[in-house]
N, C-alpha and C. Protein backbone atom coordinates (compact mmCIF):
# COMPACT_ATOMS: atom_id res chain seq x y z
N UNK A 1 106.45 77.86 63.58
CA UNK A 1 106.03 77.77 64.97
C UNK A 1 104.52 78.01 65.06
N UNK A 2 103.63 77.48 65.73
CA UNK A 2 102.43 77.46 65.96
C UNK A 2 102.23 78.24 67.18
N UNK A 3 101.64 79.36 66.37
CA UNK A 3 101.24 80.50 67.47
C UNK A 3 100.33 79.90 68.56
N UNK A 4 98.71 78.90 68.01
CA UNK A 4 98.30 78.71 69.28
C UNK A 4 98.54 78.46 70.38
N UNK A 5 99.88 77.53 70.07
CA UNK A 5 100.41 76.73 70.95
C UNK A 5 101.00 77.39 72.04
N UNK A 6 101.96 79.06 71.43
CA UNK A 6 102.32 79.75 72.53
C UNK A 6 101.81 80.79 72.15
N UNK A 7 100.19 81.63 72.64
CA UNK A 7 100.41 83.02 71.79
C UNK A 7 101.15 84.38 72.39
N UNK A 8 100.96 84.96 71.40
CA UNK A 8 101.87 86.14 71.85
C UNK A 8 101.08 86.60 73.10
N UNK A 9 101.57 87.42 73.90
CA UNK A 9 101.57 87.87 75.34
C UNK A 9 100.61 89.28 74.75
N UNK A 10 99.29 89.53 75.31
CA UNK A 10 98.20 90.68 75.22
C UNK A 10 99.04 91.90 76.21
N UNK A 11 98.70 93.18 75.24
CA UNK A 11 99.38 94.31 76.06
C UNK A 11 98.87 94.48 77.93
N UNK A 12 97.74 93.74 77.82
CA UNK A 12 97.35 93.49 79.42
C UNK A 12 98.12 93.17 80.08
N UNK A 13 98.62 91.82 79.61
CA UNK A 13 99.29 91.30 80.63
C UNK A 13 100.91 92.01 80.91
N UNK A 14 101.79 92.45 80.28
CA UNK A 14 102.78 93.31 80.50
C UNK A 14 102.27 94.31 81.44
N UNK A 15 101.21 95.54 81.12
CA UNK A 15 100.89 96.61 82.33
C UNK A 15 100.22 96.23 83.43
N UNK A 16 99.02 94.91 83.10
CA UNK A 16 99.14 94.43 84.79
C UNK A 16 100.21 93.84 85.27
N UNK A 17 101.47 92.91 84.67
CA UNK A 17 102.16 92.66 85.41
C UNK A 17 103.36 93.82 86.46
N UNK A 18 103.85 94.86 85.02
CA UNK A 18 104.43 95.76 85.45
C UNK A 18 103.54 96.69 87.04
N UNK A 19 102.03 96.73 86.71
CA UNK A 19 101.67 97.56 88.08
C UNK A 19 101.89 96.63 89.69
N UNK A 20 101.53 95.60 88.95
CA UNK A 20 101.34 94.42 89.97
C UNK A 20 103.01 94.30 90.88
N UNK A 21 103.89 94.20 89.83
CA UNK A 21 105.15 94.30 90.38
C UNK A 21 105.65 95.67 91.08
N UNK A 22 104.93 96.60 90.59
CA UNK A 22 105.41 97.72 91.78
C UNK A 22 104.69 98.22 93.12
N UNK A 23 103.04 97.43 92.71
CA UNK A 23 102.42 97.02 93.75
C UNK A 23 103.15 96.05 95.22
N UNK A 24 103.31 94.85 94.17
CA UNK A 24 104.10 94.08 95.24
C UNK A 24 104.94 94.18 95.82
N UNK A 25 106.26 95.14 94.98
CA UNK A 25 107.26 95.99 95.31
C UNK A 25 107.00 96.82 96.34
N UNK A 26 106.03 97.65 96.86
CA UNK A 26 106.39 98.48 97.66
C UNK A 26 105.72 97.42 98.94
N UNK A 27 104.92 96.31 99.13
CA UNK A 27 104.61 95.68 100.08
C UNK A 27 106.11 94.80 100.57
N UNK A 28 106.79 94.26 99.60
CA UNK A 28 108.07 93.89 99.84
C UNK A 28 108.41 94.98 101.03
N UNK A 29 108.82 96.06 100.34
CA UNK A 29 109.73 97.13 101.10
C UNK A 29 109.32 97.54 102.26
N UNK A 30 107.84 97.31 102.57
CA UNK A 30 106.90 97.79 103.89
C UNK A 30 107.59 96.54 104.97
N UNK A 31 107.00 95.52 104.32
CA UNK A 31 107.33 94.16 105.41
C UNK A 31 109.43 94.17 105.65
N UNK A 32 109.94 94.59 104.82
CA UNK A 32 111.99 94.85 105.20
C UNK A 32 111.59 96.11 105.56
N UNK A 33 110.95 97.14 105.77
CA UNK A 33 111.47 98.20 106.72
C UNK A 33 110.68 97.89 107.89
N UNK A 34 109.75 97.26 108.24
CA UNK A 34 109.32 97.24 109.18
C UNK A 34 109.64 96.19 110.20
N UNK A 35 110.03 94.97 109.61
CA UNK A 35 111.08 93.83 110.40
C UNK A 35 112.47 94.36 110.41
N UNK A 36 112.72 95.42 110.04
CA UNK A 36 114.08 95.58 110.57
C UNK A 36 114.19 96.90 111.00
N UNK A 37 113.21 97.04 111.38
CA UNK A 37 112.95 98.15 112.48
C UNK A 37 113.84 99.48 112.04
N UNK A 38 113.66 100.05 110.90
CA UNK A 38 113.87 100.92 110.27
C UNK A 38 113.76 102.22 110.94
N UNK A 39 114.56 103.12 111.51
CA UNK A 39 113.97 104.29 112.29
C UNK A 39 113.06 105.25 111.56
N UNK A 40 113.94 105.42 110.07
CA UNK A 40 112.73 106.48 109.63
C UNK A 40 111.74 106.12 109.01
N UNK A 41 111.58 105.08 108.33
CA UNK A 41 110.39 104.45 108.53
C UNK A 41 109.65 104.65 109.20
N UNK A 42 109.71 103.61 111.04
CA UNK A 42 108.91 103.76 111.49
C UNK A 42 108.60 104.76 112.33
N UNK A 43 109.44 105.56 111.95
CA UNK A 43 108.70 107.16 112.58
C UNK A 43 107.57 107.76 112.28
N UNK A 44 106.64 107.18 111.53
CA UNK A 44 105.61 107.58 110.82
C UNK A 44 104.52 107.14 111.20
N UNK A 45 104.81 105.81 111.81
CA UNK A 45 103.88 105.06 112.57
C UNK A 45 103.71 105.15 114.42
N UNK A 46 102.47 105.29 114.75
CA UNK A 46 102.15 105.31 115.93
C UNK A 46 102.91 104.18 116.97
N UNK A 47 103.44 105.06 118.02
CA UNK A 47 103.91 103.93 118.99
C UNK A 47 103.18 103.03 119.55
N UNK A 48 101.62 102.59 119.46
CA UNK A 48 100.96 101.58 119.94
C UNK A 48 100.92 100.70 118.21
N UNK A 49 101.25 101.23 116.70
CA UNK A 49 100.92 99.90 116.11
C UNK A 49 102.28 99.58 116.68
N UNK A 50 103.57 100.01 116.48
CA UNK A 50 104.61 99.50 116.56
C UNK A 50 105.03 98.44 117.93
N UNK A 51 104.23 98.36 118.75
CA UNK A 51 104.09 98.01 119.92
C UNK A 51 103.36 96.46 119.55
N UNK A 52 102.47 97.07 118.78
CA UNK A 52 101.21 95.79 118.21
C UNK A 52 102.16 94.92 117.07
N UNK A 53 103.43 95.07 115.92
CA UNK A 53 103.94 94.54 115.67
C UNK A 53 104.74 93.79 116.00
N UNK A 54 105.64 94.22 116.83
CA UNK A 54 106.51 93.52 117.88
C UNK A 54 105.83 92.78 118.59
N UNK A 55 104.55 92.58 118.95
CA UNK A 55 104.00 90.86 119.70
C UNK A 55 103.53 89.92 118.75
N UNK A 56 103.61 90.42 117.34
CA UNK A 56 103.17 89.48 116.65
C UNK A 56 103.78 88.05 116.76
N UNK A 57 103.13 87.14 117.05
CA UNK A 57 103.79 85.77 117.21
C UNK A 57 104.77 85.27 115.60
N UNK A 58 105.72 84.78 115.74
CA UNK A 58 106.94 84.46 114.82
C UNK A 58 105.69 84.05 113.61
N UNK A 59 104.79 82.96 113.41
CA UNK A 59 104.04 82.42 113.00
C UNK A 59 103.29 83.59 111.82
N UNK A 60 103.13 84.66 112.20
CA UNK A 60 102.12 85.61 111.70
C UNK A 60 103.23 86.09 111.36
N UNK A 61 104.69 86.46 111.44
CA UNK A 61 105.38 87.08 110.65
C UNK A 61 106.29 86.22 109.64
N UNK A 62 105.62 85.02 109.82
CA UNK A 62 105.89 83.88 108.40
C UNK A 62 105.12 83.86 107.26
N UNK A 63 103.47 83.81 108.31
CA UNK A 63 102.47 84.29 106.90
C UNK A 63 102.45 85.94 106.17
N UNK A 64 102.68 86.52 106.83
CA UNK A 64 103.37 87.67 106.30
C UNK A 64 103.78 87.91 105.33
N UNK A 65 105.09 87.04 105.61
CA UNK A 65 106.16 87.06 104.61
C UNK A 65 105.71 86.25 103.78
N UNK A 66 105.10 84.73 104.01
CA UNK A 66 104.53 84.12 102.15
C UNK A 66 103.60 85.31 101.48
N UNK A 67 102.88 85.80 102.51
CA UNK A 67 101.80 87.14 101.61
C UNK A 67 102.86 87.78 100.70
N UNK A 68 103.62 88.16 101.41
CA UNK A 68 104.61 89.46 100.52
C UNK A 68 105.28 89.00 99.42
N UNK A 69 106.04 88.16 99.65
CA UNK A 69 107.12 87.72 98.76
C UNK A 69 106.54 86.73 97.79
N UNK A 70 105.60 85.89 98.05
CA UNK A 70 105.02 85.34 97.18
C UNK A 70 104.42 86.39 95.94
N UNK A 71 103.87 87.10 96.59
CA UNK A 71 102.92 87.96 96.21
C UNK A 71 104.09 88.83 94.77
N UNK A 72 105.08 89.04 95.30
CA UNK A 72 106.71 89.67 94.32
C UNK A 72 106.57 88.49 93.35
N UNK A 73 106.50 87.65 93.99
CA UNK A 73 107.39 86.17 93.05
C UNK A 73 106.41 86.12 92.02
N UNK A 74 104.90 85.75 92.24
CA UNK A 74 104.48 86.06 91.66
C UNK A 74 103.73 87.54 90.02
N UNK A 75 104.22 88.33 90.65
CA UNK A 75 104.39 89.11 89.45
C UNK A 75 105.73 89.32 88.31
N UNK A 76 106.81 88.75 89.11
CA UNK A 76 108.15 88.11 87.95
C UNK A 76 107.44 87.17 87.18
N UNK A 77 106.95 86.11 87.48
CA UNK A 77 106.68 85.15 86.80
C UNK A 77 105.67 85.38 86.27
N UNK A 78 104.59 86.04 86.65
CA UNK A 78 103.32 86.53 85.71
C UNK A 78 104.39 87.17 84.06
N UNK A 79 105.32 88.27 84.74
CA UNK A 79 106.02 88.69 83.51
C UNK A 79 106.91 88.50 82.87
N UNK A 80 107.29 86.75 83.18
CA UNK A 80 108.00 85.80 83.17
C UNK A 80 107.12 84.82 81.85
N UNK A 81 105.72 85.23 81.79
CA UNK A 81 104.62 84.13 81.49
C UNK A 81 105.36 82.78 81.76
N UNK A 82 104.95 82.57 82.78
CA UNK A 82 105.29 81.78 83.37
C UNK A 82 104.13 80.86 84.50
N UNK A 83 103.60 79.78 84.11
CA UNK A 83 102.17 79.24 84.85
C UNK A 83 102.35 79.34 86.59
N UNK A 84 103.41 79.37 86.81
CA UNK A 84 103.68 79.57 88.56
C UNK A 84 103.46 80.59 88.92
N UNK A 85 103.38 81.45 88.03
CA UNK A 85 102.86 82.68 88.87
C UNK A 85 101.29 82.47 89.90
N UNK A 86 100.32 81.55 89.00
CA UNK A 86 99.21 80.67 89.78
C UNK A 86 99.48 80.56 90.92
N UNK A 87 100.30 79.36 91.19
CA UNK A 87 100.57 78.93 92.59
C UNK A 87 100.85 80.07 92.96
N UNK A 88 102.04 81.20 92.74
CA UNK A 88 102.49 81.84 93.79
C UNK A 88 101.81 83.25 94.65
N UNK A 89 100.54 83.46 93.47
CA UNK A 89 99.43 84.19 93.91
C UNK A 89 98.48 83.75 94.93
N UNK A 90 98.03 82.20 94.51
CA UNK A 90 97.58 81.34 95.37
C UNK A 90 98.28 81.39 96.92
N UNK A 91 99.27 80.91 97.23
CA UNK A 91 99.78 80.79 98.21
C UNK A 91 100.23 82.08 98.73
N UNK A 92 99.72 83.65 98.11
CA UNK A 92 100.50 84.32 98.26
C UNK A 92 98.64 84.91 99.19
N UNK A 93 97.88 84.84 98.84
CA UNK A 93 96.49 84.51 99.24
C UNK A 93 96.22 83.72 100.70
N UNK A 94 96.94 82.87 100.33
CA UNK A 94 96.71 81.96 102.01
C UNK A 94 97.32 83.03 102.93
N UNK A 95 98.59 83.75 102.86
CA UNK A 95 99.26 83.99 103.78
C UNK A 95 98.28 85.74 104.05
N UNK A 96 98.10 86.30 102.99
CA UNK A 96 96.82 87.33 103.15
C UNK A 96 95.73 86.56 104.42
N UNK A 97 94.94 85.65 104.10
CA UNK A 97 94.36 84.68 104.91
C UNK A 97 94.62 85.32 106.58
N UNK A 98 95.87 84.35 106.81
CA UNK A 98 96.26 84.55 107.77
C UNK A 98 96.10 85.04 108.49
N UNK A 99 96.56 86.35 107.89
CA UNK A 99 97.32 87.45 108.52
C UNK A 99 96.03 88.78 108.90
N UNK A 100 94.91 88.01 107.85
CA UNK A 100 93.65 88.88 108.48
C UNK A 100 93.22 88.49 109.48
N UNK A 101 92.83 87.07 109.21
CA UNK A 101 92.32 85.91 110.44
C UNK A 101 92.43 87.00 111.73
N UNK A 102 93.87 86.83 111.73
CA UNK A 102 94.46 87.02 112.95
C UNK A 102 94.48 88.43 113.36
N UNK A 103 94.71 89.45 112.45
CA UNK A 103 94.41 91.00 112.59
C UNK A 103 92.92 91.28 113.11
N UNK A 104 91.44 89.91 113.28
CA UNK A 104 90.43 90.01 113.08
C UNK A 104 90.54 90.03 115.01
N UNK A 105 91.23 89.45 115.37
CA UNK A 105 91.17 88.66 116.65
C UNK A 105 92.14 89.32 117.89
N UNK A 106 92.62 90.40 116.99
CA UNK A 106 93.44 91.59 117.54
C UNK A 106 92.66 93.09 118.35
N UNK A 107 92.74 93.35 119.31
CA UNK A 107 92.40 94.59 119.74
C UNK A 107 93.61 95.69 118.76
N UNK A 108 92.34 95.99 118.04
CA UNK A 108 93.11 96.57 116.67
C UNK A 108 93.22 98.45 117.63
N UNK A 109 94.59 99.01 117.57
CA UNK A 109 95.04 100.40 118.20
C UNK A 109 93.96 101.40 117.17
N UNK A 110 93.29 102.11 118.06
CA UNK A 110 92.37 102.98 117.79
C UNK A 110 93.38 103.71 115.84
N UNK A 111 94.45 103.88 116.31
CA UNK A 111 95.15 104.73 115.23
C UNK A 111 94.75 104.16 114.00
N UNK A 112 94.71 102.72 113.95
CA UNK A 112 94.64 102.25 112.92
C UNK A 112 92.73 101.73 112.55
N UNK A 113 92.02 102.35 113.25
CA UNK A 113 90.63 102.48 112.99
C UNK A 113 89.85 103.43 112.37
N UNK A 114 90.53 103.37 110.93
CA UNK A 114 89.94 104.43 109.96
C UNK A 114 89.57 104.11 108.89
N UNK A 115 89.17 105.00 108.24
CA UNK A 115 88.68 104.67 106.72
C UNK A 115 89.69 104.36 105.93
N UNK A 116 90.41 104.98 105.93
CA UNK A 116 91.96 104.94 105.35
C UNK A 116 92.16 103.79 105.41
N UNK A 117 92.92 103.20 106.69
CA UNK A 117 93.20 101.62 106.67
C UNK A 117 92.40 100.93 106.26
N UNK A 118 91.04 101.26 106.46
CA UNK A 118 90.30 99.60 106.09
C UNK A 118 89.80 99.89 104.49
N UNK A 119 90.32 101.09 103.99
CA UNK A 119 90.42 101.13 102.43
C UNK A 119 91.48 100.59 101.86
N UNK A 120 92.90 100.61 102.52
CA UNK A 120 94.09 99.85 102.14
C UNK A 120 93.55 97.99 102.44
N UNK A 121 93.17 98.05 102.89
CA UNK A 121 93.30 96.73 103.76
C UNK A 121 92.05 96.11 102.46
N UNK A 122 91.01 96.60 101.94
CA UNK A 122 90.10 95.86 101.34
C UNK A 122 90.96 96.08 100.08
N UNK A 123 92.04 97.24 99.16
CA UNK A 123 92.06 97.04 98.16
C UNK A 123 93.45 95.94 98.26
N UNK A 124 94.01 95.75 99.54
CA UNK A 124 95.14 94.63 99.04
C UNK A 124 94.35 93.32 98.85
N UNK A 125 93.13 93.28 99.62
CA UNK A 125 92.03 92.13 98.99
C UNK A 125 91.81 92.00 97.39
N UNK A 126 91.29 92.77 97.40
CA UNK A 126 91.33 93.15 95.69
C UNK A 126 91.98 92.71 94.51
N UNK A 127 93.17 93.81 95.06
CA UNK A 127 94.46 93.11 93.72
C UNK A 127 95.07 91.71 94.32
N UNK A 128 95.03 90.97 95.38
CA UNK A 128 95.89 89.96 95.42
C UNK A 128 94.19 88.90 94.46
N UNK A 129 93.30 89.43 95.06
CA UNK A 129 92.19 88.35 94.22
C UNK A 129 92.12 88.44 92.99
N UNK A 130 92.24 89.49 92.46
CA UNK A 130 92.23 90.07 90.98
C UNK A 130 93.62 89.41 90.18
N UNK A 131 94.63 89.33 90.81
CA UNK A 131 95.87 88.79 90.33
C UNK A 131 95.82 87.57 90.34
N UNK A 132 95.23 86.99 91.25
CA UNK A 132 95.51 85.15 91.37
C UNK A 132 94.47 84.67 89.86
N UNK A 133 93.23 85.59 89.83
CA UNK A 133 91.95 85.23 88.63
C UNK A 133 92.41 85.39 87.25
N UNK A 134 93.39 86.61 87.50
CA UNK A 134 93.90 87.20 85.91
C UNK A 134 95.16 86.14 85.69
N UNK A 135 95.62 85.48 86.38
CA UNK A 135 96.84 84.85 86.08
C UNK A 135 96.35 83.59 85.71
N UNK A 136 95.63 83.07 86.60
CA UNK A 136 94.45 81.98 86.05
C UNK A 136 93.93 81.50 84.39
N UNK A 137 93.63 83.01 84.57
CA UNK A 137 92.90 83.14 83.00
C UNK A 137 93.99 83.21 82.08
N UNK A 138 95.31 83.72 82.31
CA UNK A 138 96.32 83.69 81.42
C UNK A 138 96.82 82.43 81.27
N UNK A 139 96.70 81.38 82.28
CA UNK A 139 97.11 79.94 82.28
C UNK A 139 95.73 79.30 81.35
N UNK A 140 95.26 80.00 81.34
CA UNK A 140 94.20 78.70 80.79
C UNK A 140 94.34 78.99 79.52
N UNK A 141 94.40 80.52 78.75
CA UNK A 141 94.40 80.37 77.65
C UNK A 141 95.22 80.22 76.69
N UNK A 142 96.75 80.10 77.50
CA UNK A 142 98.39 79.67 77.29
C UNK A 142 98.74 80.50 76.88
N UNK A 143 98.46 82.16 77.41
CA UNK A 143 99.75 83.03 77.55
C UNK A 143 101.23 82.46 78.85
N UNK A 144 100.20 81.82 79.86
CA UNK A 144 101.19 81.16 80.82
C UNK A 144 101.56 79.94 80.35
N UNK A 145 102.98 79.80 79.88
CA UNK A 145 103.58 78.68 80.38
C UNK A 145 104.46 77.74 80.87
């Protein structure tokens, strides 16, 4: 068998995929406790975001959901080596997109005007950009295929 052709998988890519997947994992679990209106969950959260979720138009809780679940799908298949993980970072990116766009255009609830949030909020920028580049680079050099 001709290694170039498939090489073996770099210890990178297993621990970024594994973080990436429990990364994505707990955004999964944020977006199902919070669409299904989880009590103890959202007991934690202020009654004006929860107020601010519930008007979200159906639309923004579609891009949402490609953010999230793509965003899952994508780290199976990263540890899948598997080249779709690309697309599903990609598209998992658009729905990030979105969902800022639109958070931009929001009278955002004082609660959520902190350092805190807009430190969460730049590092899910981060790793979803960092994941779509590293998966990239794993496709190109045919750990993905």
């Amino acid at each position: 068998m001709d290694n170039t052709a498939n090489p073996v998988a770099p210890k990178h890519l297993w621990i970024v995929g594994v973080l990436s997947l429990i990364w994505n994992a707990f955004g999964a679990f944020d977006y199902l406790m919070t669409n299904m209106r989880n009590e103890a969950y959202l007991a934690n959260f202020p009654p004006e975001v929860i107020t601010m979720v519930d008007e979200f138009p159906a639309w923004i809780i579609a891009a949402w959901a490609v953010g999230v679940w793509l965003g899952l799908a994508g780290s199976i298949l990263l540890l899948l080596r598997m080249r779709y993980a690309v697309h599903a970072f990609g598209l998992s990116i658009l729905g990030l997109v979105a969902t800022t766009g639109y958070m931009f255009g929001l009278d955002i609830p004082e609660s959520l005007k902190t350092p805190g949030t807009n430190a969460v909020n730049l590092m899910i920028w981060i790793v979803a950009v960092f994941l779509l580049l590293y998966s990239i680079r794993m496709h190109r050099t045919g750990v993905l295929r």
